[in-house]
PDB file of N, CA and C in Angstrom:
ATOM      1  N   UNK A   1      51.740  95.209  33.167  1.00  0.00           N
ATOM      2  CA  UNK A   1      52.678  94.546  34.043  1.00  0.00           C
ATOM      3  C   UNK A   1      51.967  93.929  35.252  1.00  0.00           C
ATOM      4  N   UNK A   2      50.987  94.593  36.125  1.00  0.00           N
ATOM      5  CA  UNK A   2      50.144  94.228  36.987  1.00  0.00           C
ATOM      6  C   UNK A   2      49.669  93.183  36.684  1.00  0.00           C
ATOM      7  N   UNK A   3      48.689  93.252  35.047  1.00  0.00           N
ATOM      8  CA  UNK A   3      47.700  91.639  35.122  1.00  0.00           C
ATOM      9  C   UNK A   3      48.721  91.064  34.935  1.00  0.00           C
ATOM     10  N   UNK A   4      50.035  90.988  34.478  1.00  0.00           N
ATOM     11  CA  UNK A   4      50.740  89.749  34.355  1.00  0.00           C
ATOM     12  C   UNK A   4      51.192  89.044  35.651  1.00  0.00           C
ATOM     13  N   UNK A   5      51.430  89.827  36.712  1.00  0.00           N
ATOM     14  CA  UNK A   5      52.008  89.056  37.830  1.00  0.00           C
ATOM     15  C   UNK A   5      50.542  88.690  38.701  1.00  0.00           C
ATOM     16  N   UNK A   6      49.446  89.519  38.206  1.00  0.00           N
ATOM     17  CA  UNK A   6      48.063  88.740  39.095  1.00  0.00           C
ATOM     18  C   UNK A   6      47.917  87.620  38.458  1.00  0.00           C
ATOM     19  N   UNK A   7      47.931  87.000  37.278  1.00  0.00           N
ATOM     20  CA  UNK A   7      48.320  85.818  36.393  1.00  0.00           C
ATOM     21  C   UNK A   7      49.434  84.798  37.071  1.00  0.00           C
ATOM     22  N   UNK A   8      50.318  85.501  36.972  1.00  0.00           N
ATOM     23  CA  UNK A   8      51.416  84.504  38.131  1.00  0.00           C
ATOM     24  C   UNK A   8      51.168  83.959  39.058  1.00  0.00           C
ATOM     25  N   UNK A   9      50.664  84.847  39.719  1.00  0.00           N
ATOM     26  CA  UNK A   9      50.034  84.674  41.061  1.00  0.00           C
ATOM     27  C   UNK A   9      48.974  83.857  41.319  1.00  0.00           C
ATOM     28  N   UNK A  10      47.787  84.029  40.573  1.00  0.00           N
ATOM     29  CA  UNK A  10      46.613  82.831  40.605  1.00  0.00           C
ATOM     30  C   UNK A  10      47.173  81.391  39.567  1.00  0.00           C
ATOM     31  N   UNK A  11      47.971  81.290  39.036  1.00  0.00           N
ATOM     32  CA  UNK A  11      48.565  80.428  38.251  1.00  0.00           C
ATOM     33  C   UNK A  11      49.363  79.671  39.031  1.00  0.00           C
ATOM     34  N   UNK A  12      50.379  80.489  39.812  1.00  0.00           N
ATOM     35  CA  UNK A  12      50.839  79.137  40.736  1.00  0.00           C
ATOM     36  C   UNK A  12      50.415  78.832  42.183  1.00  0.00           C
ATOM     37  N   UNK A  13      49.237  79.734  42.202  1.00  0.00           N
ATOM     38  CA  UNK A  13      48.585  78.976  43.720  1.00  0.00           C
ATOM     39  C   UNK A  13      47.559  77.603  42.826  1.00  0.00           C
ATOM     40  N   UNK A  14      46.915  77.430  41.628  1.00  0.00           N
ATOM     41  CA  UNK A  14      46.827  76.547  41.179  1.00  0.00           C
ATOM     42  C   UNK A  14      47.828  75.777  41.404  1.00  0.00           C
ATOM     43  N   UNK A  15      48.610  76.290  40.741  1.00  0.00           N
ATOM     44  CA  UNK A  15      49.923  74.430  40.235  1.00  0.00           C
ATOM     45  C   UNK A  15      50.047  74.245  41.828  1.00  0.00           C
ATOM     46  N   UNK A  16      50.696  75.001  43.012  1.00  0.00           N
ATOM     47  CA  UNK A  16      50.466  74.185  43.696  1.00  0.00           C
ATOM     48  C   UNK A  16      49.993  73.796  44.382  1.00  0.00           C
ATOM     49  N   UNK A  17      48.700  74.247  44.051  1.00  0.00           N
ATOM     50  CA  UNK A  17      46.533  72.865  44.783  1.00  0.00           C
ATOM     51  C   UNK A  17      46.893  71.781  44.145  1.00  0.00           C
ATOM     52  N   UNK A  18      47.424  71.710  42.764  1.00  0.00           N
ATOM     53  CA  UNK A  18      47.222  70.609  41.579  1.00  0.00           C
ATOM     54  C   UNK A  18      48.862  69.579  42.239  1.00  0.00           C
ATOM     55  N   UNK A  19      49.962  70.321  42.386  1.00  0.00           N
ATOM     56  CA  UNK A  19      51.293  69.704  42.876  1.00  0.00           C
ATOM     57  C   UNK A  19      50.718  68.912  44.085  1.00  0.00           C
ATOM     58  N   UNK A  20      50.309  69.497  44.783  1.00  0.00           N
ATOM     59  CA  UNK A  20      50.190  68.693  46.465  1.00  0.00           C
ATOM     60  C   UNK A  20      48.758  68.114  46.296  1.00  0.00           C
ATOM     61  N   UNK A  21      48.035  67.791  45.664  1.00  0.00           N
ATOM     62  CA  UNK A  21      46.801  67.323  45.832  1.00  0.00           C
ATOM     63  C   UNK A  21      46.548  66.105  44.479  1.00  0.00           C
ATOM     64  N   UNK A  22      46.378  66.745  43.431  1.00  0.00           N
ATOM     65  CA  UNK A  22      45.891  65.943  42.468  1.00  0.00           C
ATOM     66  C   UNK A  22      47.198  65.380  41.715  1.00  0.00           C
ATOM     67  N   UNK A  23      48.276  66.082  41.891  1.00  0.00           N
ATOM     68  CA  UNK A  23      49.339  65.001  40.593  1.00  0.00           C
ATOM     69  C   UNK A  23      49.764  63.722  41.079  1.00  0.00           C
ATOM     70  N   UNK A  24      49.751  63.533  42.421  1.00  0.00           N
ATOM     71  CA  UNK A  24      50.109  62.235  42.920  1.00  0.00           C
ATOM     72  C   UNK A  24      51.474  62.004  43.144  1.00  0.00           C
ATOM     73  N   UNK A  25      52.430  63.189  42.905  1.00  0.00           N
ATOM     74  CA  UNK A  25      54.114  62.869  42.713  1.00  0.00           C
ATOM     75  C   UNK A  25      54.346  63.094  44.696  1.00  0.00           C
ATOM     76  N   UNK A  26      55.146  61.982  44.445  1.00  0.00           N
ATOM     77  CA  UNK A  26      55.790  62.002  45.680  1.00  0.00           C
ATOM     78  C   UNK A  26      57.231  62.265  46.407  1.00  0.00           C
ATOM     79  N   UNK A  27      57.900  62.058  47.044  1.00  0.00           N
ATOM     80  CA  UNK A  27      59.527  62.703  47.848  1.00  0.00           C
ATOM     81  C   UNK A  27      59.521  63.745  47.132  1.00  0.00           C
ATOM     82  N   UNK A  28      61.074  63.407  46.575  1.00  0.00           N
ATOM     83  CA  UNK A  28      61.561  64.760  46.003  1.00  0.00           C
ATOM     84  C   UNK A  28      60.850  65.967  44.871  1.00  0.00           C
ATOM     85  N   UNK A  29      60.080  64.787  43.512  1.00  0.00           N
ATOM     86  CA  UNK A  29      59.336  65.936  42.983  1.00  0.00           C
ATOM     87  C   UNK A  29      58.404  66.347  43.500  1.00  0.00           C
ATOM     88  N   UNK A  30      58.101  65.949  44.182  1.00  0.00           N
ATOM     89  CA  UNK A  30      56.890  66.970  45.233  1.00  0.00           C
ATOM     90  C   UNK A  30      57.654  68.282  45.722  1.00  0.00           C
ATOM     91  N   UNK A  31      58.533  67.975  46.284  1.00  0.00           N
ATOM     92  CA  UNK A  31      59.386  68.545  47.028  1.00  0.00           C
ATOM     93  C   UNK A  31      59.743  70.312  46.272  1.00  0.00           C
ATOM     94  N   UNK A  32      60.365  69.768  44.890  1.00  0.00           N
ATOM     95  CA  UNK A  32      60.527  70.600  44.080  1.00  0.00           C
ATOM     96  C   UNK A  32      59.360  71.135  43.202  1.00  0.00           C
ATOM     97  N   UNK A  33      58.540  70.661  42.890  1.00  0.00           N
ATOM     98  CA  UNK A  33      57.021  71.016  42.659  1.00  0.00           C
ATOM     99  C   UNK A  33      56.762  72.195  43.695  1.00  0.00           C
ATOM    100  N   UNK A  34      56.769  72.134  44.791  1.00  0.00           N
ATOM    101  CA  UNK A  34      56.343  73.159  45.654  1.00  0.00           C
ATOM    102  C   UNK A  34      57.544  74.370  45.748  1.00  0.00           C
ATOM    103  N   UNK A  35      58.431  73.816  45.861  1.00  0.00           N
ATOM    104  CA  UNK A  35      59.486  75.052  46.024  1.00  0.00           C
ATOM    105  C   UNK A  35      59.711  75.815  44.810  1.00  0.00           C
ATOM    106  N   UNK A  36      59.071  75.383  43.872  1.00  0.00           N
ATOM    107  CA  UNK A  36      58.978  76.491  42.232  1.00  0.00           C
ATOM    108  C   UNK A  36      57.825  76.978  42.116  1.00  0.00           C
ATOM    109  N   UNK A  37      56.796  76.409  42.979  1.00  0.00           N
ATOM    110  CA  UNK A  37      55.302  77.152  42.986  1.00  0.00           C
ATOM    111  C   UNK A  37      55.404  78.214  43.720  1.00  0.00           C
ATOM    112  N   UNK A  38      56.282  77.643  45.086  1.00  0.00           N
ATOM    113  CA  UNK A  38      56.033  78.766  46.050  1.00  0.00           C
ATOM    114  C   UNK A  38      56.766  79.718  45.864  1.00  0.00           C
ATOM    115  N   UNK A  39      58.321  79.706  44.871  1.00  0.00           N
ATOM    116  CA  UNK A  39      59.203  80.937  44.552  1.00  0.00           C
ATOM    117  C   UNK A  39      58.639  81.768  44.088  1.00  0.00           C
ATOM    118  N   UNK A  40      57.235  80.932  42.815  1.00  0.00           N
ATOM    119  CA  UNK A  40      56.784  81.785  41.736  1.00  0.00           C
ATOM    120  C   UNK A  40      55.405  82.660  42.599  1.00  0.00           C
ATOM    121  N   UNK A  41      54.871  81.979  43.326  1.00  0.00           N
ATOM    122  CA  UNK A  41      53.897  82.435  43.864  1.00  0.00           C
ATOM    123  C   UNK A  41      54.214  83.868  44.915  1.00  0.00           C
ATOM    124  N   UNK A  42      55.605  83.550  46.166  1.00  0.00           N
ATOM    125  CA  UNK A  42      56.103  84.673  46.491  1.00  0.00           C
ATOM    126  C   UNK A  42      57.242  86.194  45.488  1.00  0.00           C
ATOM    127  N   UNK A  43      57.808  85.704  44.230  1.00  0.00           N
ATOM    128  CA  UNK A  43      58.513  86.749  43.377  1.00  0.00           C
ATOM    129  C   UNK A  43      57.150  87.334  42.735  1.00  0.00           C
ATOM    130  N   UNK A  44      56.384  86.760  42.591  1.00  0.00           N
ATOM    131  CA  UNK A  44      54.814  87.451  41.901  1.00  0.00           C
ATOM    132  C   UNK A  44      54.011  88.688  42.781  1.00  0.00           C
ATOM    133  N   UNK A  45      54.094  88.257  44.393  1.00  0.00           N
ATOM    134  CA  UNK A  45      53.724  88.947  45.809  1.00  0.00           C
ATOM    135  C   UNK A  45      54.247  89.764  45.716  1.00  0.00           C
ATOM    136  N   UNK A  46      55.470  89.966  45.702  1.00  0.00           N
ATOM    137  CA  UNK A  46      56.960  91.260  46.049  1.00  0.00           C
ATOM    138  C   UNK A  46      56.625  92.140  45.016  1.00  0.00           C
ATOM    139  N   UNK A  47      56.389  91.282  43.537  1.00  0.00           N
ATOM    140  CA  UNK A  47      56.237  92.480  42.701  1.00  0.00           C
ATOM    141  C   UNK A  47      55.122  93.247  42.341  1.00  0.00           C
ATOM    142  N   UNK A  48      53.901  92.587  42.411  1.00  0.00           N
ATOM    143  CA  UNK A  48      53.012  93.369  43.058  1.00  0.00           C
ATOM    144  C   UNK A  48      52.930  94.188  44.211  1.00  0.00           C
ATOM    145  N   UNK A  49      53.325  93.648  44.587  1.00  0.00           N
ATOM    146  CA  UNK A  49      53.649  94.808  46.017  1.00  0.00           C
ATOM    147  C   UNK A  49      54.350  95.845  45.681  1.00  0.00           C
ATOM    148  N   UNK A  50      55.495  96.125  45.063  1.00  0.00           N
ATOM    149  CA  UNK A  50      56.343  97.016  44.332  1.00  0.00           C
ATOM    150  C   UNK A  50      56.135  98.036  43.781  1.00  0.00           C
ATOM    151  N   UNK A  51      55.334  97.242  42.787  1.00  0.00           N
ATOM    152  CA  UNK A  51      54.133  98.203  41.730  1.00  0.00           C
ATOM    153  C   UNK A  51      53.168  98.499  42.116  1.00  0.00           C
ATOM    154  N   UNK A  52      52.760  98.462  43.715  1.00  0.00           N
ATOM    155  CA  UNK A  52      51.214  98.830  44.170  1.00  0.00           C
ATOM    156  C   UNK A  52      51.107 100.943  43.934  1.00  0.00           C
ATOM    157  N   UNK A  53      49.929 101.163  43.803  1.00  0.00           N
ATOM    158  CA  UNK A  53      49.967 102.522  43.666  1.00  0.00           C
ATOM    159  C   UNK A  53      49.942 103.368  45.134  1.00  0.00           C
ATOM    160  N   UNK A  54      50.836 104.514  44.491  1.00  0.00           N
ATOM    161  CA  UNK A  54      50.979 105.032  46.293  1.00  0.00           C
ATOM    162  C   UNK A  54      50.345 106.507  46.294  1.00  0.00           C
ATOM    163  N   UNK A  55      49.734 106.458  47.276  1.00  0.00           N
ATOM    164  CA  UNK A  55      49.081 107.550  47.794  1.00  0.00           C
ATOM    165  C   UNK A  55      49.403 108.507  48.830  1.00  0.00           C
ATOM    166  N   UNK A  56      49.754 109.795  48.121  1.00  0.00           N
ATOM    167  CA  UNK A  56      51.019 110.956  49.374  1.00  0.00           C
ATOM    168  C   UNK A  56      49.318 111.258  50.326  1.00  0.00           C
ATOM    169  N   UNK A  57      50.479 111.655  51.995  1.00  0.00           N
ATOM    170  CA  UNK A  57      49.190 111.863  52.760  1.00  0.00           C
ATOM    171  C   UNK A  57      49.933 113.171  53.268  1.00  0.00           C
TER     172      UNK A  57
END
């Protein structure tokens, strides 16, 4: 479950280097290009975070 959301995670900080830099799309699909990178990029964060291992002190 872990490598899958570290996968998510380096997968859409790619798409969006590649959305805002190299695809060339402009207004709105840009727009939406980023706001599905960045959903996927922050629901990937949370759940790693979730699943991090915890240590009693």
């Amino acid at each position: 479950m872990r490598a899958l959301l570290w996968l998510l995670l380096t997968a859409s900080v790619l798409a969006n280097v590649f959305v805002s830099t190299f695809a060339g799309w402009t207004g709105g699909l840009q727009i939406v290009g980023s706001v599905g990178t960045g959903a996927l990029l922050i629901g990937s964060a949370v759940g790693l975070w979730l699943t991090r291992p915890r240590t009693g002190a």
